[in-house]
Protein backbone atom coordinates (compact mmCIF):
# COMPACT_ATOMS: atom_id res chain seq x y z
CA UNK A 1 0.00 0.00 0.00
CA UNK A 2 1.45 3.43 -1.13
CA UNK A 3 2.15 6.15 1.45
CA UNK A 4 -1.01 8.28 2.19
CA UNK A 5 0.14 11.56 0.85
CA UNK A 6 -2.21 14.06 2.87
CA UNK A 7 -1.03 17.18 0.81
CA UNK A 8 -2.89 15.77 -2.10
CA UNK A 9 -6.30 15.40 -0.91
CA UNK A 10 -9.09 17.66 -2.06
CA UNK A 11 -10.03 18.73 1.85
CA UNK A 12 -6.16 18.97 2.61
CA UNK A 13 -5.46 21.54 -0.50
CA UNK A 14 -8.80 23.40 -0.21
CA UNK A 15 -8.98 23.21 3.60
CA UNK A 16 -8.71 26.84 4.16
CA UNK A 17 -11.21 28.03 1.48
CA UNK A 18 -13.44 25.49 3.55
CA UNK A 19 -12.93 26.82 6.70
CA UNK A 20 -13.26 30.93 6.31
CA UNK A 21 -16.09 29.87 4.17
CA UNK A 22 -17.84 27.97 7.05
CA UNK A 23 -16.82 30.94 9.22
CA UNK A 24 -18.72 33.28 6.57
CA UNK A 25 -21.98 31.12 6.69
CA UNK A 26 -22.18 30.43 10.67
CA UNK A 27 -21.07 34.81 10.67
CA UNK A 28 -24.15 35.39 8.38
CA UNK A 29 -26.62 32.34 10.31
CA UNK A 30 -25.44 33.65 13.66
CA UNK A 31 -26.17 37.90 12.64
CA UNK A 32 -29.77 37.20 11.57
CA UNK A 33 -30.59 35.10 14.64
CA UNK A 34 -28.91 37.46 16.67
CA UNK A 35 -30.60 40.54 15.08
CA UNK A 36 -34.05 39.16 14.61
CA UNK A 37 -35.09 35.96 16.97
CA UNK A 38 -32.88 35.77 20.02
CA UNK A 39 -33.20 37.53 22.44
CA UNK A 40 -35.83 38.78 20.13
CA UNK A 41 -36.57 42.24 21.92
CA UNK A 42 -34.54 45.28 23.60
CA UNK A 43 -33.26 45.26 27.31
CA UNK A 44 -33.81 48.59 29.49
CA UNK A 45 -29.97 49.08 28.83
CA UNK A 46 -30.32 49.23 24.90
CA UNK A 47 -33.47 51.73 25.17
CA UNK A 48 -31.45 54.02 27.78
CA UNK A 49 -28.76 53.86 25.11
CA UNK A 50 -31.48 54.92 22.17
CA UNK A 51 -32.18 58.08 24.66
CA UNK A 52 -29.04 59.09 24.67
CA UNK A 53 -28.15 58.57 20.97
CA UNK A 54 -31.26 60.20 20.16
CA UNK A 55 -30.27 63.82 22.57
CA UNK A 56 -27.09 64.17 20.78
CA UNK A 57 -26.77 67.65 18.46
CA UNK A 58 -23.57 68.48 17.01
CA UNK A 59 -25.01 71.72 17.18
CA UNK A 60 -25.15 71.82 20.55
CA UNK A 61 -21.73 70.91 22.72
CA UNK A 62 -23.48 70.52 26.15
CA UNK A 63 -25.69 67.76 24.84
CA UNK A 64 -23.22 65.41 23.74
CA UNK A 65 -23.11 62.62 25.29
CA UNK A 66 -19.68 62.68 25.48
CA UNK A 67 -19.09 59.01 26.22
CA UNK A 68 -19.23 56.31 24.15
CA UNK A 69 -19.95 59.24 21.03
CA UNK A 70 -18.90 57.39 18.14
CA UNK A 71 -21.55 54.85 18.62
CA UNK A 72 -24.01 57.18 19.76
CA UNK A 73 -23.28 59.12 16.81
CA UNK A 74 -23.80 55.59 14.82
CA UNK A 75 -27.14 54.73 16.85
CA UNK A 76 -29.03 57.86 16.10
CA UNK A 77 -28.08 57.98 12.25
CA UNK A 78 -29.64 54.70 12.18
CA UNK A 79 -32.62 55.67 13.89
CA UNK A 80 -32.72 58.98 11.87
CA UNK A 81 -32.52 57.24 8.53
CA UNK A 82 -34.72 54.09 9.23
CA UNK A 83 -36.90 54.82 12.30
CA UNK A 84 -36.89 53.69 15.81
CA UNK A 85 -37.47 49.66 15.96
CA UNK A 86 -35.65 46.18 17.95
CA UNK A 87 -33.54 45.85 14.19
CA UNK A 88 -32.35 49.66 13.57
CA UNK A 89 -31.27 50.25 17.62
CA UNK A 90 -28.94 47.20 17.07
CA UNK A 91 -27.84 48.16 14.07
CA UNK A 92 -24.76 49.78 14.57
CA UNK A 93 -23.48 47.05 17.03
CA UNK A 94 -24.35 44.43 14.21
CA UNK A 95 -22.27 46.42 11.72
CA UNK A 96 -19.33 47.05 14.13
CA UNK A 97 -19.75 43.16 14.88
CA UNK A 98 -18.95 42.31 11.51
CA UNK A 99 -15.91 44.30 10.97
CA UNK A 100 -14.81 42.79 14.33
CA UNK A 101 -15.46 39.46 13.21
CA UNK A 102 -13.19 40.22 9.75
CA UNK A 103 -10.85 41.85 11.61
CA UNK A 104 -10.77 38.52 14.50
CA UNK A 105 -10.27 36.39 11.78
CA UNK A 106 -7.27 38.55 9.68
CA UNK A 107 -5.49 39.34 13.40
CA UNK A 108 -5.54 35.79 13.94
CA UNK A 109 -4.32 34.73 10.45
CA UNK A 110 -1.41 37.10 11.28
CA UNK A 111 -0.62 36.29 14.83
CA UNK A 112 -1.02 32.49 14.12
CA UNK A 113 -0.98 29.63 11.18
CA UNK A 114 -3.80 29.87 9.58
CA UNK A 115 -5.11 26.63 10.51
CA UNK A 116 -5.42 28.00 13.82
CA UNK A 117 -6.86 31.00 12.89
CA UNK A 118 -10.03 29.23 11.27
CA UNK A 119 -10.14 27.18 14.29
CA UNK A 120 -10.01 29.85 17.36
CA UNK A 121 -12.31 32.28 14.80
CA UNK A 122 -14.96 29.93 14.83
CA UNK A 123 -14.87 29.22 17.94
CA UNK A 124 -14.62 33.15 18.89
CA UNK A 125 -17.34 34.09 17.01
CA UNK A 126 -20.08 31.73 18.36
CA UNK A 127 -19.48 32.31 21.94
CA UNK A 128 -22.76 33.16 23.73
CA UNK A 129 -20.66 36.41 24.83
CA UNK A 130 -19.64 37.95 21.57
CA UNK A 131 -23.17 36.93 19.58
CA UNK A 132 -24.83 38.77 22.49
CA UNK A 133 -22.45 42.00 22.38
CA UNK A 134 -23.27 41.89 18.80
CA UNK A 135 -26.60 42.20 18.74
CA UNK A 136 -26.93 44.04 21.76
CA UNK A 137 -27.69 48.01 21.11
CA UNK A 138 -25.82 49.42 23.00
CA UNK A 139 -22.05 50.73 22.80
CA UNK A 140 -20.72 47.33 24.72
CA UNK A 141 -19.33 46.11 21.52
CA UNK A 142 -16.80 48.87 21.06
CA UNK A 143 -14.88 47.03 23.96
CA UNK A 144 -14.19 44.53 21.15
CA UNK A 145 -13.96 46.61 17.53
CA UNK A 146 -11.41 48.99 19.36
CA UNK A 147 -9.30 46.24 20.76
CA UNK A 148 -9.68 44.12 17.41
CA UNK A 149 -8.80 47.38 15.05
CA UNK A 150 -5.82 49.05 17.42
CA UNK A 151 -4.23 45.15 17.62
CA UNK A 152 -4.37 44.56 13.59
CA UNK A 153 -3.46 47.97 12.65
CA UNK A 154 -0.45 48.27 15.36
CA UNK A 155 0.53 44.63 13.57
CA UNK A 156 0.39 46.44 10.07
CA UNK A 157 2.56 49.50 10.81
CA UNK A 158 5.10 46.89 12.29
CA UNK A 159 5.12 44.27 9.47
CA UNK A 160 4.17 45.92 5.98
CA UNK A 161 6.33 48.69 4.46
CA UNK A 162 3.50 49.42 1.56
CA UNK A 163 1.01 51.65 2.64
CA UNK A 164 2.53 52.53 5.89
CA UNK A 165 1.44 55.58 6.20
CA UNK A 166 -2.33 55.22 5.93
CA UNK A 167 -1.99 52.29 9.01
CA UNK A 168 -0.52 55.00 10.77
CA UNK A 169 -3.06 57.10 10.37
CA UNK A 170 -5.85 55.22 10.50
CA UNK A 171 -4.30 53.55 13.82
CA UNK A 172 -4.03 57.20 14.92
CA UNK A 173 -7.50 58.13 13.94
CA UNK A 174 -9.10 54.69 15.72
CA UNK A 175 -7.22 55.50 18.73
CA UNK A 176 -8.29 58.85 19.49
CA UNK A 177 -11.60 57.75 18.87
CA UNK A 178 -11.20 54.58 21.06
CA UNK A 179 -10.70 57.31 23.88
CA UNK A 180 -14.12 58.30 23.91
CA UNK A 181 -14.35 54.49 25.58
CA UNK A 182 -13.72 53.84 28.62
CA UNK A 183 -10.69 52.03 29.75
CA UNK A 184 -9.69 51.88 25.88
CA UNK A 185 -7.08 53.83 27.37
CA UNK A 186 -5.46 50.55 28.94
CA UNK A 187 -4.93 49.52 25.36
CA UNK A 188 -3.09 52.09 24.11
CA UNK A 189 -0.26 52.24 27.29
CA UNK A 190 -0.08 48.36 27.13
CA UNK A 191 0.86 48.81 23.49
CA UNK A 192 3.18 51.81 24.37
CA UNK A 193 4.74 49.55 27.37
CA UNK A 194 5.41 46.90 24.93
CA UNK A 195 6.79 49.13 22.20
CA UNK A 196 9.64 50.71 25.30
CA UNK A 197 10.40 47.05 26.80
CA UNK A 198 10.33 44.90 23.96
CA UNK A 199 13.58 45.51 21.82
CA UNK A 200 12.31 44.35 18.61
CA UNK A 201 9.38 47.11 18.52
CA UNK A 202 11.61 49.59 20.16
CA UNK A 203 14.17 49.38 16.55
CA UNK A 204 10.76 49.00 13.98
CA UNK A 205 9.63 52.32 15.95
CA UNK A 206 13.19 53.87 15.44
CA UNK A 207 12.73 52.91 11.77
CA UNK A 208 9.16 55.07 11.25
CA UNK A 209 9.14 58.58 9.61
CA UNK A 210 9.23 60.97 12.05
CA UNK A 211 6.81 63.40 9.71
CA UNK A 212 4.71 60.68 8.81
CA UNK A 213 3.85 59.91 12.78
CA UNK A 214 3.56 63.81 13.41
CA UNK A 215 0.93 64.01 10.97
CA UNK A 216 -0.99 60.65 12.59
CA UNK A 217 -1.00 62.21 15.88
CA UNK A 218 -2.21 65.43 14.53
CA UNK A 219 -5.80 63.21 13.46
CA UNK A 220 -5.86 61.80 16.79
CA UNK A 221 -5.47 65.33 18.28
CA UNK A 222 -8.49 67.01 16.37
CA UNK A 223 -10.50 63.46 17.12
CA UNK A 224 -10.63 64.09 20.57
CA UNK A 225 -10.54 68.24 20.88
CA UNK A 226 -14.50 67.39 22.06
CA UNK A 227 -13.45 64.92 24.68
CA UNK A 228 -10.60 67.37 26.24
CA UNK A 229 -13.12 69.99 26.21
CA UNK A 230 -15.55 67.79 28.29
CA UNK A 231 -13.24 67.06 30.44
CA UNK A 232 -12.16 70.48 31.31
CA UNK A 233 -15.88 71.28 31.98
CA UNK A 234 -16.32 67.84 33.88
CA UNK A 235 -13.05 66.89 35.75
CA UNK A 236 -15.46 63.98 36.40
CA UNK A 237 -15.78 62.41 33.27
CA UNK A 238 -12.32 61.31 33.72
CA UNK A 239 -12.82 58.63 36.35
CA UNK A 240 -16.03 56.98 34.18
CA UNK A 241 -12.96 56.79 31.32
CA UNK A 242 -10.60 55.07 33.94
CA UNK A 243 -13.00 52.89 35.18
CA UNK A 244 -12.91 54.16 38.53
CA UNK A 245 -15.49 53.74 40.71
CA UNK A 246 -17.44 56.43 42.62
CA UNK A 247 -18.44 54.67 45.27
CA UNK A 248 -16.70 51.89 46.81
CA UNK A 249 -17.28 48.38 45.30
CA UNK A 250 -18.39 45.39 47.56
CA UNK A 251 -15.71 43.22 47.30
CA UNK A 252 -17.60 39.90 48.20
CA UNK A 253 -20.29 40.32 45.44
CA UNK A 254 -17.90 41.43 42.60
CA UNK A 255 -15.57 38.69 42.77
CA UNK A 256 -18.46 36.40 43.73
CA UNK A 257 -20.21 38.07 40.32
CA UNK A 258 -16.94 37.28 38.52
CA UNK A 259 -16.83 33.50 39.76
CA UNK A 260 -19.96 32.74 37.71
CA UNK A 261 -19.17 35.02 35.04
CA UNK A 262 -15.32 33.07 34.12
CA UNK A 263 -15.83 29.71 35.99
CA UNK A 264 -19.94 29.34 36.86
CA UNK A 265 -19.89 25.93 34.66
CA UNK A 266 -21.98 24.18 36.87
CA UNK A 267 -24.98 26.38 37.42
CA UNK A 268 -25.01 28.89 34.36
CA UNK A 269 -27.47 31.34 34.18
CA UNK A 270 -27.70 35.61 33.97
CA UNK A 271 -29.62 38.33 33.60
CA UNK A 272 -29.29 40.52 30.49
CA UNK A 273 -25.94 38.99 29.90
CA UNK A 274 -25.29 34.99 29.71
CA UNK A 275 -22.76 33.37 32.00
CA UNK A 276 -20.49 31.75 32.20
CA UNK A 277 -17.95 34.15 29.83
CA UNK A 278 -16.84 30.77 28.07
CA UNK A 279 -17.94 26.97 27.88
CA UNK A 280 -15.57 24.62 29.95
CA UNK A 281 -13.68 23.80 26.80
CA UNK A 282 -12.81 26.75 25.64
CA UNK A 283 -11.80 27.94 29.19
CA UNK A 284 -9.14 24.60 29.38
CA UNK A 285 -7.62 26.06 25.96
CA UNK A 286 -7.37 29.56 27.34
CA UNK A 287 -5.44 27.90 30.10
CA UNK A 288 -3.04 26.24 27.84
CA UNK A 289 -2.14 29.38 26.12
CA UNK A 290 -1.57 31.48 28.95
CA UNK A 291 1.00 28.73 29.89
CA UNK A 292 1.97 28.86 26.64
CA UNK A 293 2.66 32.57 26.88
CA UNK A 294 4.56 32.44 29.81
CA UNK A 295 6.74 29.93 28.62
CA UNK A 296 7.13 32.82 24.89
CA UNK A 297 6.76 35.76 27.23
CA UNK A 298 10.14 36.74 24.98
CA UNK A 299 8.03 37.30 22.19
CA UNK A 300 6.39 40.99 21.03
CA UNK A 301 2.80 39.30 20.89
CA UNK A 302 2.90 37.75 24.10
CA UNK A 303 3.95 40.92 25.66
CA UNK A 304 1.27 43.13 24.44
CA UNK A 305 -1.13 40.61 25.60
CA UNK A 306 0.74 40.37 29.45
CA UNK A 307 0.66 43.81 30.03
CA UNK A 308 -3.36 44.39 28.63
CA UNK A 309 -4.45 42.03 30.85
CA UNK A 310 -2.39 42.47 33.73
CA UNK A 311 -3.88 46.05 33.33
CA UNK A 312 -7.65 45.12 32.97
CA UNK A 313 -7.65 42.96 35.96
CA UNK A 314 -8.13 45.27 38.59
CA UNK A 315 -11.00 47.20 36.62
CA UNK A 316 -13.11 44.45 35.92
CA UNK A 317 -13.12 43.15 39.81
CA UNK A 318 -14.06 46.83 40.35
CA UNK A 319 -17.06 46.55 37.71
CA UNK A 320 -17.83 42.80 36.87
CA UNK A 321 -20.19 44.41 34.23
CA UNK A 322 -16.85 45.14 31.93
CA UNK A 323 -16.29 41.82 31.27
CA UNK A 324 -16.18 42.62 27.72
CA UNK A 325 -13.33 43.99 27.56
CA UNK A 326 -11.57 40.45 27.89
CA UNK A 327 -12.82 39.25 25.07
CA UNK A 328 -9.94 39.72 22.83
CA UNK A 329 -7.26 39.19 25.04
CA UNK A 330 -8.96 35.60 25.91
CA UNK A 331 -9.55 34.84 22.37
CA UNK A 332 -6.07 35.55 21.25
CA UNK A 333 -5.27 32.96 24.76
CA UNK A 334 -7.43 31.13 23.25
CA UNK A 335 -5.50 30.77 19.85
CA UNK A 336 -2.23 30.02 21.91
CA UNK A 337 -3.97 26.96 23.72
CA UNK A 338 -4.77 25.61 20.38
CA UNK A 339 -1.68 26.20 18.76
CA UNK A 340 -0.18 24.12 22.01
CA UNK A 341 -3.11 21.09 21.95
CA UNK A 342 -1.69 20.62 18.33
CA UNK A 343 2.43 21.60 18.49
CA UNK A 344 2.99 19.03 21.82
CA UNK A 345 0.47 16.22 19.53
CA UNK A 346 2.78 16.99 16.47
CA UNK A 347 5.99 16.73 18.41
CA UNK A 348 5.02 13.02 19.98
CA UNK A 349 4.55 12.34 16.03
CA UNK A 350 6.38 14.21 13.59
CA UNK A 351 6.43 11.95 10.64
CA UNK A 352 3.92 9.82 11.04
CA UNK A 353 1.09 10.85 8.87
CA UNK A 354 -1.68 8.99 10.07
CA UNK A 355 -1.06 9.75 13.89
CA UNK A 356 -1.19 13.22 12.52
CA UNK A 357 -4.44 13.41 11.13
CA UNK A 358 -5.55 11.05 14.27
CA UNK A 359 -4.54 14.08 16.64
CA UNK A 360 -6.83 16.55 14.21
CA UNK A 361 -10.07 14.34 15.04
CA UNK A 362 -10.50 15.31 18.82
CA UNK A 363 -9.42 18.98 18.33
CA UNK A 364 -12.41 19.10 15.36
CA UNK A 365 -14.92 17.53 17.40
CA UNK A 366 -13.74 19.51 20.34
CA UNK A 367 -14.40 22.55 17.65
CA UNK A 368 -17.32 21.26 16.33
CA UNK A 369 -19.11 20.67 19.90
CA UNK A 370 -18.12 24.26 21.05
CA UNK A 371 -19.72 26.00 17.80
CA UNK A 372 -22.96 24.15 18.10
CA UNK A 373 -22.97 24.26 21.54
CA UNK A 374 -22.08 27.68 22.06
CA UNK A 375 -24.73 29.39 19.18
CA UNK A 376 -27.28 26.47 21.02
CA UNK A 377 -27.01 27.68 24.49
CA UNK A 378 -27.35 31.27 23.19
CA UNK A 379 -30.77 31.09 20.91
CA UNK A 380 -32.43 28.73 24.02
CA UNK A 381 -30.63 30.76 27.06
CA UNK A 382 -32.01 33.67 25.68
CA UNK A 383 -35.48 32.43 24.40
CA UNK A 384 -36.34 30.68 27.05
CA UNK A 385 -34.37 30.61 30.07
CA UNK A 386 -36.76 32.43 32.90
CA UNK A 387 -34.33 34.65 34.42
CA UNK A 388 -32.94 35.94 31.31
CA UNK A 389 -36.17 36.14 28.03
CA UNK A 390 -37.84 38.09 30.64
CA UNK A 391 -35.88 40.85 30.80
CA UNK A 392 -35.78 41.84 27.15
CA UNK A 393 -39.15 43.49 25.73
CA UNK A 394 -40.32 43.26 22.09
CA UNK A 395 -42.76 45.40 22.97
CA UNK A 396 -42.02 47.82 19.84
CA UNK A 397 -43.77 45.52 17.65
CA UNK A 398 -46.69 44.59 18.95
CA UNK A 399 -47.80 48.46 18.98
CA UNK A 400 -50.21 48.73 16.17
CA UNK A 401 -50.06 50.94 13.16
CA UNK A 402 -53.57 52.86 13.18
CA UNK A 403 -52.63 54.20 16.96
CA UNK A 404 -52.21 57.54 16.73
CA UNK A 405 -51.82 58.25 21.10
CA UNK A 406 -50.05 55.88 23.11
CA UNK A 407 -49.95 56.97 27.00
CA UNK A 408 -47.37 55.62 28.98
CA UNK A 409 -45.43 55.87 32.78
CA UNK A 410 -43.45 58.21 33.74
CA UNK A 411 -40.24 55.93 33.46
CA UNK A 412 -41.15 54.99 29.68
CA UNK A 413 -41.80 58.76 28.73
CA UNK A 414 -38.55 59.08 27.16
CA UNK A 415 -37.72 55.95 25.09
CA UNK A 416 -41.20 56.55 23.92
CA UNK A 417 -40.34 59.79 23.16
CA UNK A 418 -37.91 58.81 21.08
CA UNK A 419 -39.51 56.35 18.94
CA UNK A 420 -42.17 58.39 18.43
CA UNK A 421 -39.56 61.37 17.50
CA UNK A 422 -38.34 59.11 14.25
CA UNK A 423 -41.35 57.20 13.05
CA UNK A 424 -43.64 60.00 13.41
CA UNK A 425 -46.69 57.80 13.98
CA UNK A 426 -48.07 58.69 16.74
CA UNK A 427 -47.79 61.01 19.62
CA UNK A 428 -46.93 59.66 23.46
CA UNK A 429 -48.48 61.39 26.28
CA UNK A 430 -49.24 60.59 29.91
CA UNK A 431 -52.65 61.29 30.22
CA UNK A 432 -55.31 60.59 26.93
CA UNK A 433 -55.74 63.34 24.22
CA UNK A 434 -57.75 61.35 21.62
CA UNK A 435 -61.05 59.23 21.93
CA UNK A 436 -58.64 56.49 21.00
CA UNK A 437 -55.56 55.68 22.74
CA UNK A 438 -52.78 52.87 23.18
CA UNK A 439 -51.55 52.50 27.00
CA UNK A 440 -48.71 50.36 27.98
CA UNK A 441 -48.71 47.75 30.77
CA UNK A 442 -47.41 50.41 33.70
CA UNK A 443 -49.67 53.19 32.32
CA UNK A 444 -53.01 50.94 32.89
CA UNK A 445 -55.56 52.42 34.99
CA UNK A 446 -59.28 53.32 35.06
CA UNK A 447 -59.71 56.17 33.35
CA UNK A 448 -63.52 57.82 33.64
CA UNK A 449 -65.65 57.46 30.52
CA UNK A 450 -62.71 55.36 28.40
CA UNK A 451 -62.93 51.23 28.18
CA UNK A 452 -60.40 48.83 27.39
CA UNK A 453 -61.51 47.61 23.95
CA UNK A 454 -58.62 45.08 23.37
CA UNK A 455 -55.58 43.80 25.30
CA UNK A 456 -52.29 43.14 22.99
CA UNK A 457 -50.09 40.37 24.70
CA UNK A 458 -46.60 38.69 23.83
CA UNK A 459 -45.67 35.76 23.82
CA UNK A 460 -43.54 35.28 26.92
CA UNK A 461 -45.67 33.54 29.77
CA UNK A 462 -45.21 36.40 32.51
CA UNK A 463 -46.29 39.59 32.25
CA UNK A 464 -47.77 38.65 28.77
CA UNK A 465 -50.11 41.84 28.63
CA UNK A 466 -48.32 44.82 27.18
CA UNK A 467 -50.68 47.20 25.87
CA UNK A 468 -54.03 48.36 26.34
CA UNK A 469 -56.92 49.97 23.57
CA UNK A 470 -59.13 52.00 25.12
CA UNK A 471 -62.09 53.70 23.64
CA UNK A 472 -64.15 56.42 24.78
CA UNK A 473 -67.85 55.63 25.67
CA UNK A 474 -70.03 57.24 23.49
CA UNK A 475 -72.87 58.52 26.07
């Protein structure tokens, strides 16, 4: 029997066109679930997020919302252009969710073979974590897109001489507008802290136009003349950007919070937000490539990623709610334990060509089990587990077209506000002005000489009834 020759094979030579184009069809299967089904509604987070986006005028400096603008700025030019509903307040977080995803998959590509790449991608990008960030509408996904663009552009300047000069600025440009995050600050000086201590950036810096970096900076510095000037108004906006705390944390419920978010295997569960962060398996790789870059800590990558999460630490036992900002570091950990699952299997066979492809089949069903199991525990957790579904409302679409008053609490007045601001349908109130009016769940009451007429429920089992018609009574 002749040699099996495994370069030859039609999965072998195509096995890369294969993979990034299973990565494209679970990227577009996973964006319209995420968008439309599951969690098939907004939480009070994303509607206090539509508020916001929807009371910022260029016009006018004090009403910026000076953090998080960017996506603000995103979030109300898709309301403005398409009108207030579920799809067009996630919008933006779908769209930066997508050039995330490319740029997860090209970072990896870069930082990794590509073999590995495909494999850590597709696991990345079907975590219940980042399908949730992506869909969710509000600016939690810049965590990720900042991280994701300052990582592959910093990797550009250093390793491609042709067009140099537009990484640097558009590095330059995503940075200063990564500022307007907070704690995307932590990026930037773990980047800078790797460029002084690592001797191989420290001679490609030396080797960068002077001029050309000059100019860069001079983006950044218009980019965030707004910021400064908020900041100099409000000294205090500067701890929300540090992630500091204005009141002092409890220490027993945050790292209690962040037990079930990174290790809560056993009993997972959540409110708006899915824990734990990763599955079991994923969590064992991550593991195996922090080990692994201990063991490379020479290396420029492994550096970058030390000091950014060495940094982030302390902020996210502060504020469990910024787990998000781990993402990336974690996925590219995440890489590194695959990368070491298959290296220490190659070097027990290096020749042997069957005992090679042997060593593939666990790691692919071990891929395989956390991309199904990972997009499955996000469509059900979120459809149906009772102390998440609940707290997301579709309530937006069960509000009928011919309704031309809808009367709501005093908490919903401004949302509803705001939808009613870009769809011009109808006009929200808190007491009736027409013979016919809409009132929401909270704003129920017996009014004199008005009837309910009809009750409009959802489809969630608590709660169920979410508007009511009323109807004057003709006397």
């Amino acid at each position: 029997m002749g040699r099996l020759k495994i370069s030859e094979t039609f999965i072998y030579r195509h096995r890369y066109y294969i993979g990034y184009g299973l990565i494209a069809i679970i990227l577009i299967t996973m964006f319209v679930l995420a968008g439309l089904f599951a969690p098939g509604g907004i939480s009070s987070q994303e509607m206090q997020s539509a508020v916001k986006s929807s009371s910022v005028n260029l016009y006018d400096f004090k009403s910026l919302e000076i953090i998080n603008l960017p996506y603000h700025l995103l979030q109300k030019a898709s309301m403005s252009l398409l009108g207030v509903s579920i799809f067009t307040i996630k919008l933006p977080s779908i769209i930066l969710a997508l050039f995330s995803t490319i740029g997860i998959i090209i970072l990896l590509r870069r930082w990794y073979k590509p073999g590995i790449g495909v494999l850590a991608s597709l696991i990345a990008i079907t975590t219940g974590q980042f399908i949730f960030i992506a869909q969710d509408g509000t600016p939690g996904i810049l965590y990720v897109f900042w991280s994701i663009c300052l990582l592959l552009f910093a990797d550009l300047i250093a390793r491609q001489k042709k067009f140099r000069m537009l990484y640097k600025i558009s590095f330059c440009i995503l940075a200063g507008l990564s500022l307007y995050t907070p704690l995307s600050l932590y990026m930037i000086i773990a980047l800078i802290v790797a460029v002084f201590l690592h001797p191989h950036l420290r001679f490609i810096i030396k080797q960068l136009s002077k001029p050309q970096i000059i100019v860069s900076l001079i983006f950044a510095f218009i980019l965030i003349i707004p910021l400064i000037a908020a900041v100099i108004i409000s000294p205090k906006l500067i701890l929300t950007l540090l992630g500091i705390p204005t009141t002092w944390p409890n220490w027993a419920t945050n790292f209690a919070t962040l037990g079930a978010e990174y290790f809560g295997f056993s009993k997972p569960g959540g409110t708006t937000l899915m824990t734990p962060f990763f599955e079991l398996g994923s969590m064992i790789l991550i593991v195996f490539g922090a080990l692994y870059n201990i063991r490379t800590r020479a290396a420029a990558k492994s550096y970058v990623i030390a000091f950014w999460t060495i940094s982030l630490i302390p902020f996210i036992i502060l504020d469990p709610s910024l787990t998000s900002i781990t993402f990336v570091p974690l996925v590219l950990l995440l890489a590194s334990g695959i990368r070491t699952l298959l290296a220490r299997w190659y070097i027990l066979f290096p020749r042997n060509p069957y005992a090679r492809i042997g060593g593939l089949i666990p790691v692919t069903i071990l891929v395989i089990v956390l991309v199904f199991s990972g997009a499955d525990r996000y469509i059900n957790g979120y459809r149906y587990d009772p102390s998440i579904a609940p707290n997301f409302s579709n309530d937006l679409k069960l509000i009928p077209k011919d309704v031309k008053n809808v009367v709501v609490a005093n908490n919903e007045f401004d949302f509803y506000q705001v939808v009613a601001k870009y769809n011009k349908r109808f006009i929200v109130t808190l007491t009736p002005t027409t013979d016919t009016f809409l009132a929401t769940r909270n704003a129920k009451q017996n009014i004199a000489d008005y009837q309910i007429s009809r009750i409009i429920t959802s489809q969630k089992s608590n709660q169920s009834d979410r508007f009511y018609l009323y109807k004057k009574i003709v006397k």
